[in-house]
PDB file of N, CA and C in Angstrom:
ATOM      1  N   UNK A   1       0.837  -1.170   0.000  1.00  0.00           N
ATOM      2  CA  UNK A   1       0.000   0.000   0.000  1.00  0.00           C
ATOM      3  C   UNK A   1       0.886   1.239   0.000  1.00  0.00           C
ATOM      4  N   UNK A   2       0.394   2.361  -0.817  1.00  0.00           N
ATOM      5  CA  UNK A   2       0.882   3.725  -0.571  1.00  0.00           C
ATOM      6  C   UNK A   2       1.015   4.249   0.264  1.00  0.00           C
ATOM      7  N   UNK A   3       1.498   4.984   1.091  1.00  0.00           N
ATOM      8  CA  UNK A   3       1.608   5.848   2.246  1.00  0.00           C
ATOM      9  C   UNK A   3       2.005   7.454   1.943  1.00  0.00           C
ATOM     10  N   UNK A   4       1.722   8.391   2.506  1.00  0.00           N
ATOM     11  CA  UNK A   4       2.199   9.825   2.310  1.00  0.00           C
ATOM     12  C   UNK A   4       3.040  10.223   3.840  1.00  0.00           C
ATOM     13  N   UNK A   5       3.926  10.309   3.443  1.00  0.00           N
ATOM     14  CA  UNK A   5       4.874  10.797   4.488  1.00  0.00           C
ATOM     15  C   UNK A   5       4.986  12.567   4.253  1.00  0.00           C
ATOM     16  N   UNK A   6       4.295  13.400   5.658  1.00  0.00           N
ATOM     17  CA  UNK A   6       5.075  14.456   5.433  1.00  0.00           C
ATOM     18  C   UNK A   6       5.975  15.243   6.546  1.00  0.00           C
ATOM     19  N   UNK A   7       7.042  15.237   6.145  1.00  0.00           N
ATOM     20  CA  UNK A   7       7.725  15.808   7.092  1.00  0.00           C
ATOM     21  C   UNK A   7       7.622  17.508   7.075  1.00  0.00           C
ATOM     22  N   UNK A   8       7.936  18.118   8.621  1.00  0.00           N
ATOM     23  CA  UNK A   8       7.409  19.099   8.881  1.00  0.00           C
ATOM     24  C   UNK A   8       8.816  20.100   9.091  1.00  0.00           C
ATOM     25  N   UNK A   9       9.632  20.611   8.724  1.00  0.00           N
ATOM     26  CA  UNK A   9      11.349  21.025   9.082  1.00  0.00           C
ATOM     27  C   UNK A   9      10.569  22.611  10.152  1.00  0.00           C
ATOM     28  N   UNK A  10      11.923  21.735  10.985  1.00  0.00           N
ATOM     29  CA  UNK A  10      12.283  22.610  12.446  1.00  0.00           C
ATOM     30  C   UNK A  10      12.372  23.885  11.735  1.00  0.00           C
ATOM     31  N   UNK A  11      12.166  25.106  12.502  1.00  0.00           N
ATOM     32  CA  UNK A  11      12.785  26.418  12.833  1.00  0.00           C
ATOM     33  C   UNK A  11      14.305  26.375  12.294  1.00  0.00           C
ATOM     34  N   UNK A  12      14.731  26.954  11.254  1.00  0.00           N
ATOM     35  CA  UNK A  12      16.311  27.146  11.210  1.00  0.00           C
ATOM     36  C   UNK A  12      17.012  25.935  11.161  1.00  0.00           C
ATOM     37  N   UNK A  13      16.848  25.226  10.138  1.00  0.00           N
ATOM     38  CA  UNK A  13      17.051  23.754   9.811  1.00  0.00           C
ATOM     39  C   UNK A  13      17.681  23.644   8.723  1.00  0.00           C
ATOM     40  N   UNK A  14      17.513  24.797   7.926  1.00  0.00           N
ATOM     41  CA  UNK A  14      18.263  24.972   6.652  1.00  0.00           C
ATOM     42  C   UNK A  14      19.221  23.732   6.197  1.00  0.00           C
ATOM     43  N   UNK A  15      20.570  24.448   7.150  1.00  0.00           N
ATOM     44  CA  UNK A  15      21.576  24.139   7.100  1.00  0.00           C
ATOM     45  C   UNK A  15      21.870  22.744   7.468  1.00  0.00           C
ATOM     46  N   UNK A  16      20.805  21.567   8.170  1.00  0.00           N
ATOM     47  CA  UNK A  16      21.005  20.589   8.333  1.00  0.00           C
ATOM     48  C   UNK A  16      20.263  19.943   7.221  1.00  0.00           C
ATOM     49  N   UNK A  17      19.322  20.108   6.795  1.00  0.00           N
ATOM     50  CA  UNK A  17      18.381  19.964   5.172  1.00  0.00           C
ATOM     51  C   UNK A  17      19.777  19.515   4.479  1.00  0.00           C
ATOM     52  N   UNK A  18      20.492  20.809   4.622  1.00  0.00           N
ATOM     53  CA  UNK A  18      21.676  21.077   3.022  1.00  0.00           C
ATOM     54  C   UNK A  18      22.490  19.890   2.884  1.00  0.00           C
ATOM     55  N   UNK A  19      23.298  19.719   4.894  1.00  0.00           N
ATOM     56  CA  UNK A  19      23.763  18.347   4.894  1.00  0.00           C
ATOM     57  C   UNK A  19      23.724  17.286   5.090  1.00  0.00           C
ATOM     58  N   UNK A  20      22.283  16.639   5.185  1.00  0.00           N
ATOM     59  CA  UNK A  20      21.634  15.603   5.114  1.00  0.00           C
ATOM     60  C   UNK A  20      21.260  15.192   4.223  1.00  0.00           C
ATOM     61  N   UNK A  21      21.075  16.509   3.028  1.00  0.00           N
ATOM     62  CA  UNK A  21      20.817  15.516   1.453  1.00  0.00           C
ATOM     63  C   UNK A  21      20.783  14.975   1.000  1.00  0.00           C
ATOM     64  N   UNK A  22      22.201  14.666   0.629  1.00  0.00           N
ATOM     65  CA  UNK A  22      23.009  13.532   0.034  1.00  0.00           C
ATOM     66  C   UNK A  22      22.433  12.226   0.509  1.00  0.00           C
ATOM     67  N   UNK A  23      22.544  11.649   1.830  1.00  0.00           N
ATOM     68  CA  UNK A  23      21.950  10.730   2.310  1.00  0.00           C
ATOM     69  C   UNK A  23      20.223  10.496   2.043  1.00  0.00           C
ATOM     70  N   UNK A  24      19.788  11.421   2.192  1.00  0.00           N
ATOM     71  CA  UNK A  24      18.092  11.935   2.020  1.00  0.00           C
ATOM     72  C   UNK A  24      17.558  11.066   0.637  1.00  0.00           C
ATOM     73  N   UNK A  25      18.452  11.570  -0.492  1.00  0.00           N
ATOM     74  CA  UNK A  25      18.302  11.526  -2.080  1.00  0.00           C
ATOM     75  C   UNK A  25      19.039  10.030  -2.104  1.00  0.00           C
ATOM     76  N   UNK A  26      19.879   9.387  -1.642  1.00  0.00           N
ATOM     77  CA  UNK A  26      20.322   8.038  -1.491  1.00  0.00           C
ATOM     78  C   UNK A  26      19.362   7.420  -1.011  1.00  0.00           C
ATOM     79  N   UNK A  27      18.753   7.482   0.269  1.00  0.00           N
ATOM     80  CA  UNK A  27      17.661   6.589   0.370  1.00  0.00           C
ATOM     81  C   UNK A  27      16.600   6.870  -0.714  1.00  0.00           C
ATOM     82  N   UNK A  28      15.816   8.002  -1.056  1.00  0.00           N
ATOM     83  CA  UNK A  28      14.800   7.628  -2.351  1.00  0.00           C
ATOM     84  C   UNK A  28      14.792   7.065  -3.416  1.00  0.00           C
ATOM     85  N   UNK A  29      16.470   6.997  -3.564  1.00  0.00           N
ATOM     86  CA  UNK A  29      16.902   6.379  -5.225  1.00  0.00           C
ATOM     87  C   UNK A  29      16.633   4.822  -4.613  1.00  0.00           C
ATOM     88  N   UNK A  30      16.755   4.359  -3.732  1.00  0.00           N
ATOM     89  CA  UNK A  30      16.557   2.954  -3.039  1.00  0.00           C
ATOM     90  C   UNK A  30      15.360   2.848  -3.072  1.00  0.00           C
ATOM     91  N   UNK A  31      14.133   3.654  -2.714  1.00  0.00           N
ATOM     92  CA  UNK A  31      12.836   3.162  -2.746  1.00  0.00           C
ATOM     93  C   UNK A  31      12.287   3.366  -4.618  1.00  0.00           C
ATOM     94  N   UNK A  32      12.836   3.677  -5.042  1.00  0.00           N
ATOM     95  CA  UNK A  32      13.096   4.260  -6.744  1.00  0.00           C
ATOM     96  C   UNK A  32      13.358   3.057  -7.668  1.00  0.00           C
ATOM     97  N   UNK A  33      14.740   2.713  -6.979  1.00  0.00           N
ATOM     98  CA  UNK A  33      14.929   1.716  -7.392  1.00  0.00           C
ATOM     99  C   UNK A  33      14.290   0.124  -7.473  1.00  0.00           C
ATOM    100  N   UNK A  34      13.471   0.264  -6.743  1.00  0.00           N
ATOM    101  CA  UNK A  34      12.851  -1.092  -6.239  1.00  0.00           C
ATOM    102  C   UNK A  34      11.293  -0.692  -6.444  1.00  0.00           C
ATOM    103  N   UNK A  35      11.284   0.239  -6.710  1.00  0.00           N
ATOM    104  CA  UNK A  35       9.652   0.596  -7.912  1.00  0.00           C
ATOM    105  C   UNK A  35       8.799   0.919  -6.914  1.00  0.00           C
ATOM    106  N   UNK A  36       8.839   1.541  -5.663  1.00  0.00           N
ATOM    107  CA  UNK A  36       8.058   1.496  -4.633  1.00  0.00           C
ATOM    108  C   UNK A  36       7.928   3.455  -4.295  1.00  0.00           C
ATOM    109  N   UNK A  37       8.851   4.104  -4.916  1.00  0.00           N
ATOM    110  CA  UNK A  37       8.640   5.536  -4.765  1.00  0.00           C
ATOM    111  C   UNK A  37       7.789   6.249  -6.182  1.00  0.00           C
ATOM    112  N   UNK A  38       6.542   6.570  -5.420  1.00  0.00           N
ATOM    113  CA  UNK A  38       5.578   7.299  -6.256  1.00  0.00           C
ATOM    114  C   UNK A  38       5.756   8.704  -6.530  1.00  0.00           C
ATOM    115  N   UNK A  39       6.388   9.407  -5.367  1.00  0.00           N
ATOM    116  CA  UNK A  39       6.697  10.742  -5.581  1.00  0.00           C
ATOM    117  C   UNK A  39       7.216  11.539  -4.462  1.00  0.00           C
ATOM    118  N   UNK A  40       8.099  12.696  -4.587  1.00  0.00           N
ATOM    119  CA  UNK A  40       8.816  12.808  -3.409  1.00  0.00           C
ATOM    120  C   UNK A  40       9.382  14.317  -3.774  1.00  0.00           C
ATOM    121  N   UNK A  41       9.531  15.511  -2.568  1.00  0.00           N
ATOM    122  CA  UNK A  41       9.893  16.813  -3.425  1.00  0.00           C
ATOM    123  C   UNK A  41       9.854  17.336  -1.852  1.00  0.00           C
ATOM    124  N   UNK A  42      10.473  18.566  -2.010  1.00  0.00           N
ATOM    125  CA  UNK A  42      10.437  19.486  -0.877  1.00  0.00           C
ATOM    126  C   UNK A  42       9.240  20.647  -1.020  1.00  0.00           C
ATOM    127  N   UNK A  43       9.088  21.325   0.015  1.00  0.00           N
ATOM    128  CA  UNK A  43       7.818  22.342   0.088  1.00  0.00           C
ATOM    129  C   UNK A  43       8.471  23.760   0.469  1.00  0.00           C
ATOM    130  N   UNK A  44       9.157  24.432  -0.819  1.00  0.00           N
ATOM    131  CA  UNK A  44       9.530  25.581  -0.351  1.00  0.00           C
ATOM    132  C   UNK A  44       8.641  26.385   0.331  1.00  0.00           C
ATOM    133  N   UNK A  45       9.650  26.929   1.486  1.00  0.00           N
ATOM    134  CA  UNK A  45       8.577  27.870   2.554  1.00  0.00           C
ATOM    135  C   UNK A  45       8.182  29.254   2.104  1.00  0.00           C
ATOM    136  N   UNK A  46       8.668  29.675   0.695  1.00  0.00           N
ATOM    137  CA  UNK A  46       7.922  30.962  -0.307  1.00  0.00           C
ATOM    138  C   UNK A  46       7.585  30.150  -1.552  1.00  0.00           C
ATOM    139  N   UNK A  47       6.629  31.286  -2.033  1.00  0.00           N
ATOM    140  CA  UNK A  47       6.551  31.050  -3.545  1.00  0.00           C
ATOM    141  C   UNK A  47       7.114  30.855  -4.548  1.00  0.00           C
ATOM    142  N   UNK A  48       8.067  30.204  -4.605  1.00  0.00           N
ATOM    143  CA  UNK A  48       9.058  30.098  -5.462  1.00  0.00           C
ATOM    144  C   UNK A  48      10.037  28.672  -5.555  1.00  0.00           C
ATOM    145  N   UNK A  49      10.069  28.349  -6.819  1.00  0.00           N
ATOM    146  CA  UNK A  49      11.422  27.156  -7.128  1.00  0.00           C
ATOM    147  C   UNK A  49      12.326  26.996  -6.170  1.00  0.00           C
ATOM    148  N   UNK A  50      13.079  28.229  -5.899  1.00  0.00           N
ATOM    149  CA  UNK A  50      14.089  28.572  -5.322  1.00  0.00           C
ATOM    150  C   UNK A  50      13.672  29.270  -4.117  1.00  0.00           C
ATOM    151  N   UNK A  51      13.547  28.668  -3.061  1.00  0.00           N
ATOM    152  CA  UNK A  51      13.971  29.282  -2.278  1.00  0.00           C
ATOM    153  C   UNK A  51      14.769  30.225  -1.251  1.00  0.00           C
ATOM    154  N   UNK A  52      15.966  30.060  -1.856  1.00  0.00           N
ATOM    155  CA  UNK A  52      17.020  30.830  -1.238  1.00  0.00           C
ATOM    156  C   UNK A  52      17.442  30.057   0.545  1.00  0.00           C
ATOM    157  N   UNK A  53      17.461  31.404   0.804  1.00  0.00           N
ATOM    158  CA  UNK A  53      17.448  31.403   2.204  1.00  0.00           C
ATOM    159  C   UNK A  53      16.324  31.550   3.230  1.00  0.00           C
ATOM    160  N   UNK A  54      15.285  31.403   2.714  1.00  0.00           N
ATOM    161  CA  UNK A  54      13.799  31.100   2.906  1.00  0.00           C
ATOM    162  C   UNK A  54      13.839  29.608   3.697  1.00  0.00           C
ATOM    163  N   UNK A  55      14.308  29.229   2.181  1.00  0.00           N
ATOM    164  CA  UNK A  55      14.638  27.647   2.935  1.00  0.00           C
ATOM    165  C   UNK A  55      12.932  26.792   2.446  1.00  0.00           C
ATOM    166  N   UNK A  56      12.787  25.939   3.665  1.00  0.00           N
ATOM    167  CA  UNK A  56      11.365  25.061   3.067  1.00  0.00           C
ATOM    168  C   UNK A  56      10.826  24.649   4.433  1.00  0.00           C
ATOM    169  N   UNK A  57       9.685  24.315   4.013  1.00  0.00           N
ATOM    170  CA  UNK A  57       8.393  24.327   5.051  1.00  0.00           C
ATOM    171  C   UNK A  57       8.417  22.512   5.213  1.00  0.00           C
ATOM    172  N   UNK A  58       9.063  21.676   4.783  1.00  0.00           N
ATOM    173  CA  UNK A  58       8.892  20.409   4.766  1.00  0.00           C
ATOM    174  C   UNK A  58       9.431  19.510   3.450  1.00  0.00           C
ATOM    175  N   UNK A  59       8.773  18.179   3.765  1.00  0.00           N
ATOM    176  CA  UNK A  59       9.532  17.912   2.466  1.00  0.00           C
ATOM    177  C   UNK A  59       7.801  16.381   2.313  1.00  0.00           C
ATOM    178  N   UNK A  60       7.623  16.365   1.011  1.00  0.00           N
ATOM    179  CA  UNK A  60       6.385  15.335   1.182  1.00  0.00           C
ATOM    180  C   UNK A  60       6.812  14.066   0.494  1.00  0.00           C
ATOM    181  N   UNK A  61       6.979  12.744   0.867  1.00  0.00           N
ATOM    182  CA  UNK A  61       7.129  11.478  -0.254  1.00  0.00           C
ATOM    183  C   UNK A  61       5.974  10.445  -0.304  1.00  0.00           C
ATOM    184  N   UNK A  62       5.990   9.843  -1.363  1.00  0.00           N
ATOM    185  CA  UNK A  62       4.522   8.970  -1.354  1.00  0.00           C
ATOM    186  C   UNK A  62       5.224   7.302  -2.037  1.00  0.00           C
ATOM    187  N   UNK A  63       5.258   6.705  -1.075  1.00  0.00           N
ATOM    188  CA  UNK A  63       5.866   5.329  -1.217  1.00  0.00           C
ATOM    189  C   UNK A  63       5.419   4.512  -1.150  1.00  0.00           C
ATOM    190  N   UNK A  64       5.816   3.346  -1.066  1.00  0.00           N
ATOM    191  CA  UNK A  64       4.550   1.704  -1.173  1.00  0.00           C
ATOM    192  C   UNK A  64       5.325   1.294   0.449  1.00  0.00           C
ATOM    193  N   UNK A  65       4.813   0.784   1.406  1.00  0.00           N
ATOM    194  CA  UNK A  65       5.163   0.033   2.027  1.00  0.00           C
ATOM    195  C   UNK A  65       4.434  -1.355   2.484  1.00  0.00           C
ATOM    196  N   UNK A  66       5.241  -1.876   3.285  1.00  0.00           N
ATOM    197  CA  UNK A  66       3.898  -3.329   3.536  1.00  0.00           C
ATOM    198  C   UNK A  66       3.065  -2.772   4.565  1.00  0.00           C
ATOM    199  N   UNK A  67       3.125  -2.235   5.424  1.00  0.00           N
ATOM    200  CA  UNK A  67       2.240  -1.609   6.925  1.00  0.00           C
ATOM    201  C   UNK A  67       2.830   0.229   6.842  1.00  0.00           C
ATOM    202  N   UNK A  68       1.877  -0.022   7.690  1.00  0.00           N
ATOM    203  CA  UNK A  68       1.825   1.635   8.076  1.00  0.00           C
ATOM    204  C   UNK A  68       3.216   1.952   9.439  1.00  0.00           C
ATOM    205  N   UNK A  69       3.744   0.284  10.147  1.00  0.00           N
ATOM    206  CA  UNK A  69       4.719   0.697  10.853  1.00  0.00           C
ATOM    207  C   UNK A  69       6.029   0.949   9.730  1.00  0.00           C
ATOM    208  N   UNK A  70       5.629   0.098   8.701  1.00  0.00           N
ATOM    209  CA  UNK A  70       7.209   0.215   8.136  1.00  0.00           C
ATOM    210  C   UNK A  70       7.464   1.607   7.537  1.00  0.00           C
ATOM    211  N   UNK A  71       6.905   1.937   7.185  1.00  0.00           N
ATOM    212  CA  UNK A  71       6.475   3.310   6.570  1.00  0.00           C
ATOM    213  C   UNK A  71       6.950   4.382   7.905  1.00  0.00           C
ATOM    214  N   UNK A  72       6.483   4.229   8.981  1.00  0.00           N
ATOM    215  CA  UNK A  72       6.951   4.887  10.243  1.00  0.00           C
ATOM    216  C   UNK A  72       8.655   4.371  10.579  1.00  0.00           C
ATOM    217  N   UNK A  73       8.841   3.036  10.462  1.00  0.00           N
ATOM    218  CA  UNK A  73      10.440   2.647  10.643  1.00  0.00           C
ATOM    219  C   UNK A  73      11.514   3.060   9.345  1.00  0.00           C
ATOM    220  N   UNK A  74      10.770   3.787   8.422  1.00  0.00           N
ATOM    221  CA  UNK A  74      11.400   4.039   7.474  1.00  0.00           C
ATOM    222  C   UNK A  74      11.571   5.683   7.138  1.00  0.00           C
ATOM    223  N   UNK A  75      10.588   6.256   7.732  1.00  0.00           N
ATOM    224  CA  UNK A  75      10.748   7.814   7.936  1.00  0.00           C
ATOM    225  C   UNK A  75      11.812   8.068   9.499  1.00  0.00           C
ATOM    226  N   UNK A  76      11.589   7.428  10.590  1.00  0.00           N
ATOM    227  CA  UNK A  76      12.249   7.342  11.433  1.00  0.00           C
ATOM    228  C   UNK A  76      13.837   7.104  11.266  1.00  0.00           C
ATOM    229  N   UNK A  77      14.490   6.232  10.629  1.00  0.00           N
ATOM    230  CA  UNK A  77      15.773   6.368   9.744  1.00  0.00           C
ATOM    231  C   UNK A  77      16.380   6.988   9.210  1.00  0.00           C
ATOM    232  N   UNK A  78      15.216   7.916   8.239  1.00  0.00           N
ATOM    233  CA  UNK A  78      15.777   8.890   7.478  1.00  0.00           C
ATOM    234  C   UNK A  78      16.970  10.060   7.894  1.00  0.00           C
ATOM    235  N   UNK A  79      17.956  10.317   7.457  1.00  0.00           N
ATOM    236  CA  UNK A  79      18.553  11.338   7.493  1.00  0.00           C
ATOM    237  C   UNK A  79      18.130  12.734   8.036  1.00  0.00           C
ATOM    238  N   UNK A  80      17.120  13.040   7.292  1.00  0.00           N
ATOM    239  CA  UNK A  80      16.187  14.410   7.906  1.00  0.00           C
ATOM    240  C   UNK A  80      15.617  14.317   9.263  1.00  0.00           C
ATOM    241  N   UNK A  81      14.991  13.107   9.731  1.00  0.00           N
ATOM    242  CA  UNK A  81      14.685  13.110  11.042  1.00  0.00           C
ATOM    243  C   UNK A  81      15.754  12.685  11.862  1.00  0.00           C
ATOM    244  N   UNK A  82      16.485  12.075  11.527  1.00  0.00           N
ATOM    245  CA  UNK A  82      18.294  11.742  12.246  1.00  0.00           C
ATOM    246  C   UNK A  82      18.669  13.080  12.654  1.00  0.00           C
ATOM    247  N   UNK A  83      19.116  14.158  11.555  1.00  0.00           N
ATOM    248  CA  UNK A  83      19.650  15.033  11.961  1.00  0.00           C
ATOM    249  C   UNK A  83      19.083  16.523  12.288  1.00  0.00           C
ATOM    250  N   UNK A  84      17.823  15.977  12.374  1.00  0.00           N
ATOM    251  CA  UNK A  84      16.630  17.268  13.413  1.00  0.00           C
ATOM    252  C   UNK A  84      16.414  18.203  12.404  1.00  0.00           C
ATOM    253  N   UNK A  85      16.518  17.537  10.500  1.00  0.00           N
ATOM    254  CA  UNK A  85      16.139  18.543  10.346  1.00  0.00           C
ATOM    255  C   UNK A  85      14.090  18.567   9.854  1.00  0.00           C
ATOM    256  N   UNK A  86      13.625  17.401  10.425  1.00  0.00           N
ATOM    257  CA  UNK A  86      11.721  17.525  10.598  1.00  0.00           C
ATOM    258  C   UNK A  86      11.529  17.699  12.114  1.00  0.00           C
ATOM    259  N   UNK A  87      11.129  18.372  12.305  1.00  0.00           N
ATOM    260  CA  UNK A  87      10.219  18.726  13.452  1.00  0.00           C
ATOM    261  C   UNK A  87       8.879  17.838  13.667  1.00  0.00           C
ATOM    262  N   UNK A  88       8.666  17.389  12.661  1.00  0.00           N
ATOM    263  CA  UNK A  88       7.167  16.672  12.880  1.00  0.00           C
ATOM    264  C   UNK A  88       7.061  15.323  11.237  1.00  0.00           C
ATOM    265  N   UNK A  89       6.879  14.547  11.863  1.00  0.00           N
ATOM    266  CA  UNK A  89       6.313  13.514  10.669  1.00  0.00           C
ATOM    267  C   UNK A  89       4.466  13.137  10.223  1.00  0.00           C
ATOM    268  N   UNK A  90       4.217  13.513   9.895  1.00  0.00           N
ATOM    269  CA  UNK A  90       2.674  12.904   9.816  1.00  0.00           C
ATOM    270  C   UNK A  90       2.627  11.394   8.840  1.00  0.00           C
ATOM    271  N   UNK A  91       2.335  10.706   8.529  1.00  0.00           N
ATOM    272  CA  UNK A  91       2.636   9.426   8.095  1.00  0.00           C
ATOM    273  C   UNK A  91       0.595   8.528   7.742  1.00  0.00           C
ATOM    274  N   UNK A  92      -0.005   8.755   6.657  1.00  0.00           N
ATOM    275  CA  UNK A  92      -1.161   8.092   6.509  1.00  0.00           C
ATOM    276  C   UNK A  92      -1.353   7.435   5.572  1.00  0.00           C
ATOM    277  N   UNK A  93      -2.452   6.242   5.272  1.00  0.00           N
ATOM    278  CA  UNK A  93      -2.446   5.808   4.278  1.00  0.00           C
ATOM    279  C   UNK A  93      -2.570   6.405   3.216  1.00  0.00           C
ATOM    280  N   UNK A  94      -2.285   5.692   1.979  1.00  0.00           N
ATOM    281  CA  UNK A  94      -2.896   6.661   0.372  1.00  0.00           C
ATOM    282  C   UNK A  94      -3.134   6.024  -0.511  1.00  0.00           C
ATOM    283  N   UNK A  95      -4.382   6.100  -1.117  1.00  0.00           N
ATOM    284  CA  UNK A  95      -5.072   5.046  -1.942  1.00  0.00           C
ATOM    285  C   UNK A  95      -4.832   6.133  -3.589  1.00  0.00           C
ATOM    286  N   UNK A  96      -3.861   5.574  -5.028  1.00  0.00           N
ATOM    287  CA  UNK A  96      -3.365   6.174  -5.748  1.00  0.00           C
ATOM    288  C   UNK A  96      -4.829   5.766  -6.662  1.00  0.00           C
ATOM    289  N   UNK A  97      -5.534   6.854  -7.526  1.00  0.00           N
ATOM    290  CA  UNK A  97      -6.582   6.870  -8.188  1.00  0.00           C
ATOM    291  C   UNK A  97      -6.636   7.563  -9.566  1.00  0.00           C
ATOM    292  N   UNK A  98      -5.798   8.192  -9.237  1.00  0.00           N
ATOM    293  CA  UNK A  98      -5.640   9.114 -10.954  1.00  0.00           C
ATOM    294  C   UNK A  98      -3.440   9.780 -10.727  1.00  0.00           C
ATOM    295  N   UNK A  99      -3.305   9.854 -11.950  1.00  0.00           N
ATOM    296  CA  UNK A  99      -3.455   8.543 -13.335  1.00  0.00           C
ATOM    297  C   UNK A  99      -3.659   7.033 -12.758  1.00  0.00           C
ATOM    298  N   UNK A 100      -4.757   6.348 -13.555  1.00  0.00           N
ATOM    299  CA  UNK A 100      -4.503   5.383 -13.258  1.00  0.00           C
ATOM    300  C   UNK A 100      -3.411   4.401 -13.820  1.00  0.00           C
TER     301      UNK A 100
END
């Protein structure tokens, strides 16, 4: 089943976002790779591509897991919540309907 993971980034997190990346974008190419990542992107915190130094309001991914814990043991791992840069995870099911 699908799941929507969204993570929520701390106050002034920027800079741990920047160096947690690398790792961040390594694990999605893993759920990517194995055909299980539906979609995945950050939520700049302005209107814009680029954020700057604005920075971002979160980051959202939509993945297949077997349960709703693994999906929780698998955001819990992540790099971004490792290195404080989500403040909050929300984690629910997601039933994919269009495109079909």
């Amino acid at each position: 089943m699908f799941y929507v993971l969204m993570g929520e980034d701390a106050p002034g997190s920027l800079p741990k976002r920047l160096a947690a990346r690398p790792d961040h974008l390594h694990r999605l190419q893993l759920l990517q790779d194995e055909g299980r990542l539906l979609l995945a992107g950050p939520m700049p915190a302005i209107d814009a591509v680029d954020p700057g130094e604005a920075g971002f309001s979160g980051s959202l991914i939509v993945a297949e897991f077997d349960s709703l814990d693994d999906a929780r043991e698998w955001a819990d791992e992540d790099p971004y919540t490792v290195q404080g840069v989500f403040e909050r995870i929300t984690i629910k099911p997601f039933r994919k309907v269009f495109p079909p």
